[in-house]
N, C-alpha and C. Protein backbone atom coordinates (compact mmCIF):
# COMPACT_ATOMS: atom_id res chain seq x y z
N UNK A 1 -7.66 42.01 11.21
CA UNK A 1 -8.99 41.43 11.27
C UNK A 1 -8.86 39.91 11.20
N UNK A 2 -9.32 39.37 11.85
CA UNK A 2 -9.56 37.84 11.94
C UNK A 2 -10.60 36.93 10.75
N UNK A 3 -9.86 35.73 10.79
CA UNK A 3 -10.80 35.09 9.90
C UNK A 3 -12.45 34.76 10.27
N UNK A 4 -12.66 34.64 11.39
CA UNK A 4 -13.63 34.67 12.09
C UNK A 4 -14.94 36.16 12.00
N UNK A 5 -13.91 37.13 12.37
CA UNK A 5 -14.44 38.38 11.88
C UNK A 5 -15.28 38.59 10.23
N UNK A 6 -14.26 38.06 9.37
CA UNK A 6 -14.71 38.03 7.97
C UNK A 6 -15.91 36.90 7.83
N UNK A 7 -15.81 35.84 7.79
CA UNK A 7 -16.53 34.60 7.22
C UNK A 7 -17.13 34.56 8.66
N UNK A 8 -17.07 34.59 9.66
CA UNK A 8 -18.26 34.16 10.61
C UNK A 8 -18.21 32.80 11.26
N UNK A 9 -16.83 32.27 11.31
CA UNK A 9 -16.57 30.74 11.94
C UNK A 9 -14.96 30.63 11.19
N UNK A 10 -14.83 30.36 12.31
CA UNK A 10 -12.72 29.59 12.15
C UNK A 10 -12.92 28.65 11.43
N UNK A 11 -11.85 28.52 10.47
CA UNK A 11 -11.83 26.91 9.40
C UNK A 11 -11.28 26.10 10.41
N UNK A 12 -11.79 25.08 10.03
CA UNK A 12 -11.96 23.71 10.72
C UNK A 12 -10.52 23.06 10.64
N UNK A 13 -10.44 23.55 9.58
CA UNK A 13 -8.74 22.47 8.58
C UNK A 13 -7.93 22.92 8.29
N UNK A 14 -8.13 24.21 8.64
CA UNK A 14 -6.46 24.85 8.39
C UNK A 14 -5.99 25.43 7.26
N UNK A 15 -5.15 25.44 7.36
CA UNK A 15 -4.40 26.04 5.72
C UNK A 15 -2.91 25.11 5.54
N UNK A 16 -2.98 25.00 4.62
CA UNK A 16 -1.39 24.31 3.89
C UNK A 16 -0.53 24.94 2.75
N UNK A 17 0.25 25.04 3.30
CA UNK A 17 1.44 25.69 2.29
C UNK A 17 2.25 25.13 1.19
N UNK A 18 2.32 25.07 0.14
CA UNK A 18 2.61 24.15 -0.74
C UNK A 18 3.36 24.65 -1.65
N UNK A 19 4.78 24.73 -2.14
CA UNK A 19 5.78 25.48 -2.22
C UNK A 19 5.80 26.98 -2.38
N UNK A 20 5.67 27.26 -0.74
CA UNK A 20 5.80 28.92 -0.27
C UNK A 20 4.06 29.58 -0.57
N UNK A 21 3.26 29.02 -1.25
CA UNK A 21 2.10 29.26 -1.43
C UNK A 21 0.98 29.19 -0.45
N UNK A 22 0.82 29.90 0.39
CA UNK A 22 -0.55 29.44 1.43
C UNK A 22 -1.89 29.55 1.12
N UNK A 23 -2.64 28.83 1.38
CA UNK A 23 -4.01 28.35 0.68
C UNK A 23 -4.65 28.24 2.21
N UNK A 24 -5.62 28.96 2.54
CA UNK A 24 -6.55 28.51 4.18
C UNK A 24 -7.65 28.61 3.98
N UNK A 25 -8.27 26.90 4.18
CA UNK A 25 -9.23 26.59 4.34
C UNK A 25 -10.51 27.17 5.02
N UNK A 26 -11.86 26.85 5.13
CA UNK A 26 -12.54 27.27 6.04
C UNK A 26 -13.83 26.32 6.28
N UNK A 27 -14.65 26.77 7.54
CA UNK A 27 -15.68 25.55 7.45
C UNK A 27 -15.56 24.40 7.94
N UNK A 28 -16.26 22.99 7.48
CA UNK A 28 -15.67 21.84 7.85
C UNK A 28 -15.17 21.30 6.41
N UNK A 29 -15.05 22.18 5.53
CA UNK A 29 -14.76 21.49 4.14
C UNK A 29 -12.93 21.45 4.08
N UNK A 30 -12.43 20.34 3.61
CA UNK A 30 -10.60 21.09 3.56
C UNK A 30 -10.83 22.19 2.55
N UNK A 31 -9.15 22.14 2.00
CA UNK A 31 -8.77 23.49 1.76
C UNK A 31 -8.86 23.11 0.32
N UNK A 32 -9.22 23.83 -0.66
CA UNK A 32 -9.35 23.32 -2.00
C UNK A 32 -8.53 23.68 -3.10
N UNK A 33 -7.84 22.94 -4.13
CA UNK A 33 -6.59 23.45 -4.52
C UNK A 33 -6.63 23.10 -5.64
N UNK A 34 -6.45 23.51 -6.88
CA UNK A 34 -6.06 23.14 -8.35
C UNK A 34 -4.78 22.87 -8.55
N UNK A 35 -4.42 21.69 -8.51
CA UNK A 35 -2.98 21.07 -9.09
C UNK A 35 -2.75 22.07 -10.31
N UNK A 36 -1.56 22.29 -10.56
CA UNK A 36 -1.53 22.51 -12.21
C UNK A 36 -1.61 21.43 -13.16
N UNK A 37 -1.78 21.60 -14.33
CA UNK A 37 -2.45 20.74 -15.50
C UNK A 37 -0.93 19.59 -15.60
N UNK A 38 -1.43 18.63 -15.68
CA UNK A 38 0.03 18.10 -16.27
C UNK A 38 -0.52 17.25 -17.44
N UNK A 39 1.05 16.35 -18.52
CA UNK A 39 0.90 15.82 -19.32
C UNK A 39 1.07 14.52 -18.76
N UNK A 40 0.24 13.62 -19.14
CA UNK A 40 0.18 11.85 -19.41
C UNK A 40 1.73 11.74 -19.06
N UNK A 41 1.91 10.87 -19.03
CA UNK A 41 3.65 10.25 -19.32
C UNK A 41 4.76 10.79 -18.99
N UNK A 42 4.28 12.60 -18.32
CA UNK A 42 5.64 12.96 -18.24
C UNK A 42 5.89 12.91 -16.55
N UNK A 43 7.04 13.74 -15.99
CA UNK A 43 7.58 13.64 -14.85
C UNK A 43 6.54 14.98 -14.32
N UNK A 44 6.14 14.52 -13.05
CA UNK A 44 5.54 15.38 -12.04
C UNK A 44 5.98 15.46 -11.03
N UNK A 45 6.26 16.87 -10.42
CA UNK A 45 7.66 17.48 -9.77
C UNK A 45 7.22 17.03 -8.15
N UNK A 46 5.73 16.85 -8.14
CA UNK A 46 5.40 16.00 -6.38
C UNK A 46 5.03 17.71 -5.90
N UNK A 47 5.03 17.56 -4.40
CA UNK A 47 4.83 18.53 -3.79
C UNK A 47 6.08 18.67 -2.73
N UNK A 48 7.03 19.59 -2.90
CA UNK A 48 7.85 19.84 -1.89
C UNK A 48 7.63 20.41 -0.34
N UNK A 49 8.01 20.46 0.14
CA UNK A 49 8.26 21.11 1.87
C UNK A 49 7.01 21.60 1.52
N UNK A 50 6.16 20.76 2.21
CA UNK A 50 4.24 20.95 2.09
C UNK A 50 4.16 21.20 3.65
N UNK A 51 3.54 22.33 3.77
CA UNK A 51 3.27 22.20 5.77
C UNK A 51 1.83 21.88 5.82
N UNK A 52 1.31 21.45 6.84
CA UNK A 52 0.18 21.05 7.21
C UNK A 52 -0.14 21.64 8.57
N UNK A 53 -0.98 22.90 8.78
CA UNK A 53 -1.25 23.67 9.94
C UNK A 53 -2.82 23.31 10.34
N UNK A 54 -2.85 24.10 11.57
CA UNK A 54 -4.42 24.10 12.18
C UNK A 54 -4.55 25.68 11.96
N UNK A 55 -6.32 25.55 11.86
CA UNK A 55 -6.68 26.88 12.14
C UNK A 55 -6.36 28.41 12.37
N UNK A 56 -5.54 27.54 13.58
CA UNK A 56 -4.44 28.96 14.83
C UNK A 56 -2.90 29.29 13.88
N UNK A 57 -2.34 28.50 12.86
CA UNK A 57 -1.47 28.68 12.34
C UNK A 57 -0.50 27.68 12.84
N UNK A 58 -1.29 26.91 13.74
CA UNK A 58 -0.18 25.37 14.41
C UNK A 58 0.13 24.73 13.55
N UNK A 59 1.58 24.13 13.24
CA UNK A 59 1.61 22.75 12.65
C UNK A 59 0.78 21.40 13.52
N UNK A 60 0.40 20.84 12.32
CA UNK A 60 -0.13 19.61 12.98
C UNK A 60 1.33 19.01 12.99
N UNK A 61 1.28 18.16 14.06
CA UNK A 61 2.09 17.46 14.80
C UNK A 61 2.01 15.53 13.74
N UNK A 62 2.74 15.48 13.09
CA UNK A 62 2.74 14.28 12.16
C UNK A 62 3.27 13.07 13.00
N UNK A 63 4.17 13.20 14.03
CA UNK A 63 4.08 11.65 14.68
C UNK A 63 3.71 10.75 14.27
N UNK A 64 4.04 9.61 14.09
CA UNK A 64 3.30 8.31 13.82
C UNK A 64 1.81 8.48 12.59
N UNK A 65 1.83 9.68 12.45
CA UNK A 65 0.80 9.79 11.34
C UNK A 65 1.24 9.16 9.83
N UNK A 66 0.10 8.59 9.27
CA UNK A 66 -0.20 8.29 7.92
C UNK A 66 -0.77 8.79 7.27
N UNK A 67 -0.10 9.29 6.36
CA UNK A 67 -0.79 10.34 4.92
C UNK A 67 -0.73 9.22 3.80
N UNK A 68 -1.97 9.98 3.27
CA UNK A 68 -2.35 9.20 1.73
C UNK A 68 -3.14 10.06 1.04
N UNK A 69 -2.80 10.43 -0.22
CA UNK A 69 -3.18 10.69 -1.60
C UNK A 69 -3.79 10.14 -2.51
N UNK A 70 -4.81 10.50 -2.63
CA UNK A 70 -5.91 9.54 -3.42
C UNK A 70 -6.55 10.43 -4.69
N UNK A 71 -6.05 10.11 -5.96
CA UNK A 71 -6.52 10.40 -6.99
C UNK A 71 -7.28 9.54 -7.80
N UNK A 72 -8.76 10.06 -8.17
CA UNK A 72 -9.45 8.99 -8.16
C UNK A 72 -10.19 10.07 -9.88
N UNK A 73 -11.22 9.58 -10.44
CA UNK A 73 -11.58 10.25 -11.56
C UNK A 73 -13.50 11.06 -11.31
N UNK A 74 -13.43 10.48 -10.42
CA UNK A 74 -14.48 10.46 -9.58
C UNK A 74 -14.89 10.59 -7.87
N UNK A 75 -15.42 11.08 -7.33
CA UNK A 75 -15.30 11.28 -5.83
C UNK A 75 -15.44 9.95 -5.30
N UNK A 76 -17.15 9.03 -6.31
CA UNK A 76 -17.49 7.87 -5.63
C UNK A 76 -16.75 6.84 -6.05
N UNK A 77 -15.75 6.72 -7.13
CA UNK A 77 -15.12 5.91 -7.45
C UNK A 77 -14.51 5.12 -6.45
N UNK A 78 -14.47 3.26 -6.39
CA UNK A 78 -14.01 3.22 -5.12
C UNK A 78 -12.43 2.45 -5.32
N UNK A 79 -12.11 2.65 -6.63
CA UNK A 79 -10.45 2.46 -6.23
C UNK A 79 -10.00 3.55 -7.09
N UNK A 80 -9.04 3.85 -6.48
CA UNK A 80 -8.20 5.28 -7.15
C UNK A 80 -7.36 4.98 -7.89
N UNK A 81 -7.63 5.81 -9.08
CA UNK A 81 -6.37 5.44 -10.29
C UNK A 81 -5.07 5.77 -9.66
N UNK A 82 -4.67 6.31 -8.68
CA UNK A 82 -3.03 6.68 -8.41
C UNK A 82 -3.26 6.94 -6.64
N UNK A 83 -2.41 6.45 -6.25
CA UNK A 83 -2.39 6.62 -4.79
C UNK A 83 -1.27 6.00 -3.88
N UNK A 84 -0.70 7.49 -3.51
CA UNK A 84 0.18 7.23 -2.78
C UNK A 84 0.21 7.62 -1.11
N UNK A 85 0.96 7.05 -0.43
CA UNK A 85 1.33 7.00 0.82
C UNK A 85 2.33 7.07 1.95
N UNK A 86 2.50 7.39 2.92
CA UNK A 86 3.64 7.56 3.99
C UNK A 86 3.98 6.30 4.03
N UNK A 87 2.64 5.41 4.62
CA UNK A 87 3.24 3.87 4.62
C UNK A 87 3.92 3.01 3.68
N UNK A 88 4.05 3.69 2.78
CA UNK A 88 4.63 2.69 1.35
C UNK A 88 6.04 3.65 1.06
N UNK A 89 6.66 4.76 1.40
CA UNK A 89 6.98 5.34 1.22
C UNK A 89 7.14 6.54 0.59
N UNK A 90 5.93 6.78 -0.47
CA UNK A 90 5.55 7.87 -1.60
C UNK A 90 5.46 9.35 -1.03
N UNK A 91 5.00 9.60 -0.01
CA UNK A 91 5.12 10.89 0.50
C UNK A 91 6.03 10.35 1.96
N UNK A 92 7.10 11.25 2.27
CA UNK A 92 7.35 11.14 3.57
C UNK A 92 7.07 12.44 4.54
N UNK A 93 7.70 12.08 5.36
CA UNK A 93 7.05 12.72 6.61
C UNK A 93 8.80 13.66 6.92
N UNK A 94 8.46 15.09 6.39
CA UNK A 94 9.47 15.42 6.60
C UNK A 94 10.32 16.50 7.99
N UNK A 95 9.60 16.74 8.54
CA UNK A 95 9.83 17.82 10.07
C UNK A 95 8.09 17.36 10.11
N UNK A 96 8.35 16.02 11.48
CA UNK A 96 7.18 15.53 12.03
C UNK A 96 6.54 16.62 12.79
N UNK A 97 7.28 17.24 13.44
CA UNK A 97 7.21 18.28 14.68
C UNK A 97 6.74 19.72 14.34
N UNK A 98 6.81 20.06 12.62
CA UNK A 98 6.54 20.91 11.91
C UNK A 98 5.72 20.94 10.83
N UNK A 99 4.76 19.41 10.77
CA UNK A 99 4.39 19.31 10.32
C UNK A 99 4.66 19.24 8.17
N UNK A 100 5.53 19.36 8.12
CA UNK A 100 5.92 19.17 7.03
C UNK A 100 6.30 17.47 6.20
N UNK A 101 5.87 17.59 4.87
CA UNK A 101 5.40 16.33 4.18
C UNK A 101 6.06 17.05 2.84
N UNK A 102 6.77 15.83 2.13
CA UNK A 102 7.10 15.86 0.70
C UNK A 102 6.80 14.62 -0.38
N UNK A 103 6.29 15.12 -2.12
CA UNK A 103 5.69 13.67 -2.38
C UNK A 103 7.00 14.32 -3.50
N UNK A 104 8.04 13.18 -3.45
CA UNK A 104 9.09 13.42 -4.54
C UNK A 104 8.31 13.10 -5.73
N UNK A 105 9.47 13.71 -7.22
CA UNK A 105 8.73 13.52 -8.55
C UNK A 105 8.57 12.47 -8.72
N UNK A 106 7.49 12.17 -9.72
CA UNK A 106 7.29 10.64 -10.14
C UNK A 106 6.63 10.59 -11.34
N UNK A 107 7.08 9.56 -12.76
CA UNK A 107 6.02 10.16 -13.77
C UNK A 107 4.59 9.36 -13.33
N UNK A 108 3.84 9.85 -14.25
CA UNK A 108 2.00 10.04 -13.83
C UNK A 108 1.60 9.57 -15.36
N UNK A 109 1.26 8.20 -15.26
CA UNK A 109 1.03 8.15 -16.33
C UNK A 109 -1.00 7.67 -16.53
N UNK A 110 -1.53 8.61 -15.97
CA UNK A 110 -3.06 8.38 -15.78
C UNK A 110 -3.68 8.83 -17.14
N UNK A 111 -4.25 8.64 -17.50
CA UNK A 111 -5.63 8.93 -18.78
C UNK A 111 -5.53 10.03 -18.46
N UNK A 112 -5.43 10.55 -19.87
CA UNK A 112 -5.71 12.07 -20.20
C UNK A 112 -7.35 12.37 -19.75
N UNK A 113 -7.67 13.65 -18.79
CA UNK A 113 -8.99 14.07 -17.84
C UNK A 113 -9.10 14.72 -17.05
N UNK A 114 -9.61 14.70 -16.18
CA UNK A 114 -10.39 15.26 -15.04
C UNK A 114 -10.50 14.41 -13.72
N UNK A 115 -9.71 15.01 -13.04
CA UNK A 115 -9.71 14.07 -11.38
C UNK A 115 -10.03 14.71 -10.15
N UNK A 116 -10.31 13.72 -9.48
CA UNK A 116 -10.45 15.15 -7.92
C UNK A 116 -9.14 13.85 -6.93
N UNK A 117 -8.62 14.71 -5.98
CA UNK A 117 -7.65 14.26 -4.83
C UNK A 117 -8.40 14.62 -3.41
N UNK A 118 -7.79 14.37 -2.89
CA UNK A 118 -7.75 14.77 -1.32
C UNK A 118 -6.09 13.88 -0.44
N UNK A 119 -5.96 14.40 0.05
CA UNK A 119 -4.64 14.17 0.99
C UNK A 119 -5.42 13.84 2.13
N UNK A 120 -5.24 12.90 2.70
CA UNK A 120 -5.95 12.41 3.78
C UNK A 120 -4.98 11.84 5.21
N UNK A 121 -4.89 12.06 6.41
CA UNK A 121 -4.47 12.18 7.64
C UNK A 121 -4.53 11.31 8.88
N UNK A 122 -4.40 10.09 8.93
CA UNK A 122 -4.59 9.74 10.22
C UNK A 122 -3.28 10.01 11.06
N UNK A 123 -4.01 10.52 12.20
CA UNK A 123 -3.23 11.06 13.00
C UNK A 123 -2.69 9.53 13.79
N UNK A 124 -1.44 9.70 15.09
CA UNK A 124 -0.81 8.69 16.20
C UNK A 124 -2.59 8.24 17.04
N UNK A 125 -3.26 8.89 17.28
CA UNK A 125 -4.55 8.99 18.30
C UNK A 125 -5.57 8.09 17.51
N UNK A 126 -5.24 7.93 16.19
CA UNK A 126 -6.76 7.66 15.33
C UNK A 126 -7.75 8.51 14.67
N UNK A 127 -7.57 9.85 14.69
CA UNK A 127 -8.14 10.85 14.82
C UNK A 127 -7.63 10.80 12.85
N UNK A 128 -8.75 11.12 11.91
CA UNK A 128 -8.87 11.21 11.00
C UNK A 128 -8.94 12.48 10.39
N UNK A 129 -8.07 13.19 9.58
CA UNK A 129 -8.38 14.54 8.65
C UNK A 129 -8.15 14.55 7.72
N UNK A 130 -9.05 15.56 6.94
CA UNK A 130 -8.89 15.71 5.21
C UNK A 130 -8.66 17.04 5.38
N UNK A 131 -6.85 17.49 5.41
CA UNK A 131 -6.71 19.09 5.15
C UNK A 131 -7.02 20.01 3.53
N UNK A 132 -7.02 19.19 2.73
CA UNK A 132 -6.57 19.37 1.32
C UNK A 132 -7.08 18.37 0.28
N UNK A 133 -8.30 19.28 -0.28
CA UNK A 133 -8.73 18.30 -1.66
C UNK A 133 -8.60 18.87 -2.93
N UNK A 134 -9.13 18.33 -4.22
CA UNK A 134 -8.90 19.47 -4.84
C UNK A 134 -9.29 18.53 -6.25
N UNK A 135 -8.75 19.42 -7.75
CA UNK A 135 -8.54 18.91 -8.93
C UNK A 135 -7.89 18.95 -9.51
N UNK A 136 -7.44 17.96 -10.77
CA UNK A 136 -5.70 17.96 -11.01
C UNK A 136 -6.48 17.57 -12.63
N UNK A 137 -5.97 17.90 -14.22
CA UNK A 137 -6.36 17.74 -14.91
C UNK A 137 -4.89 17.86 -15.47
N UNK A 138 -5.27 15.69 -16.51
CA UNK A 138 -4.00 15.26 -17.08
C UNK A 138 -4.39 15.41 -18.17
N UNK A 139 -3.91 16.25 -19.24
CA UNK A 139 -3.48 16.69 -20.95
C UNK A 139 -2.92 15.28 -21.47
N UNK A 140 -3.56 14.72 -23.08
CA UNK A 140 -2.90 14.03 -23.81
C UNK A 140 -1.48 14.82 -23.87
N UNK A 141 -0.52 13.31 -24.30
CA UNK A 141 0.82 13.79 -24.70
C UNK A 141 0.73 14.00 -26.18
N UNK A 142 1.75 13.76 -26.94
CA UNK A 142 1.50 14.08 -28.69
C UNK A 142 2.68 12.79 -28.42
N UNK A 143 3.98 12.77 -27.66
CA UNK A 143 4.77 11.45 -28.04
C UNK A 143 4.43 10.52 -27.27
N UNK A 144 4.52 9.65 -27.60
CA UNK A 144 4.12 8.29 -26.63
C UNK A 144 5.59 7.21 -26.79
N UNK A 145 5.30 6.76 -25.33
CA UNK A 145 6.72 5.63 -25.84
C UNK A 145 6.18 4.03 -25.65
């Protein structure tokens, strides 16, 4: 049975796989995802061999694309407490052709809370997508250095 069959319209954005885990979107909304909880200060393991598909189960085609990660505490907030990028090096672009992206570990040292993300896409064309948004909630530590 098709996704179409069930929900009544093909997702717009695809689905993304995020270590071996597939998550598919639907609608024009991305795909929505709960980080696991992490602590203040410590090391966060990133997202490994992340694929980024269409609808049909295509990889998007990453070419010359720029990804960016925007964790912000707020949707309207307009600078993001943490944010990383292809262009700066923070996520790279790992099987362009397969669409695959990795954000190596890094510690996270944001205020203990409540955040929302989105992974955001410009494609080689100009062509703009948000496959993947979501919420990520950072726990006080007990040691501090």
């Amino acid at each position: 049975m098709a996704f179409a069959d069930i929900f009544g319209a093909k997702p717009a954005r695809g689905k993304i796989t995020i270590d071996g885990s597939t998550v598919t979107g639907g609608g024009s909304t991305p795909t929505t995802i709960t980080l696991p909880d992490h602590r203040s200060g410590d090391t966060w393991q990133g997202l490994v061999e992340t694929e980024i598909r269409d609808p049909q189960g295509n990889a998007i085609k990453l070419g010359g694309a720029v990804i960016t990660l925007q964790v912000k505490r707020r949707r309207t907030d307009r600078m993001p407490a943490l944010e990383l990028s292809s262009a700066t090096g923070d996520i790279q672009i790992v099987d362009s052709m397969a669409g695959v992206i990795s954000i190596g570990s890094r510690r996270i040292n944001l205020m203990p809370g409540a955040y929302v993300f989105d992974i955001q896409i410009t494609l080689s064309n100009g062509d703009v997508i948000t496959p993947v948004q979501g919420t990520w909630l950072i726990t006080p530590d007990v040691t501090r250095n």
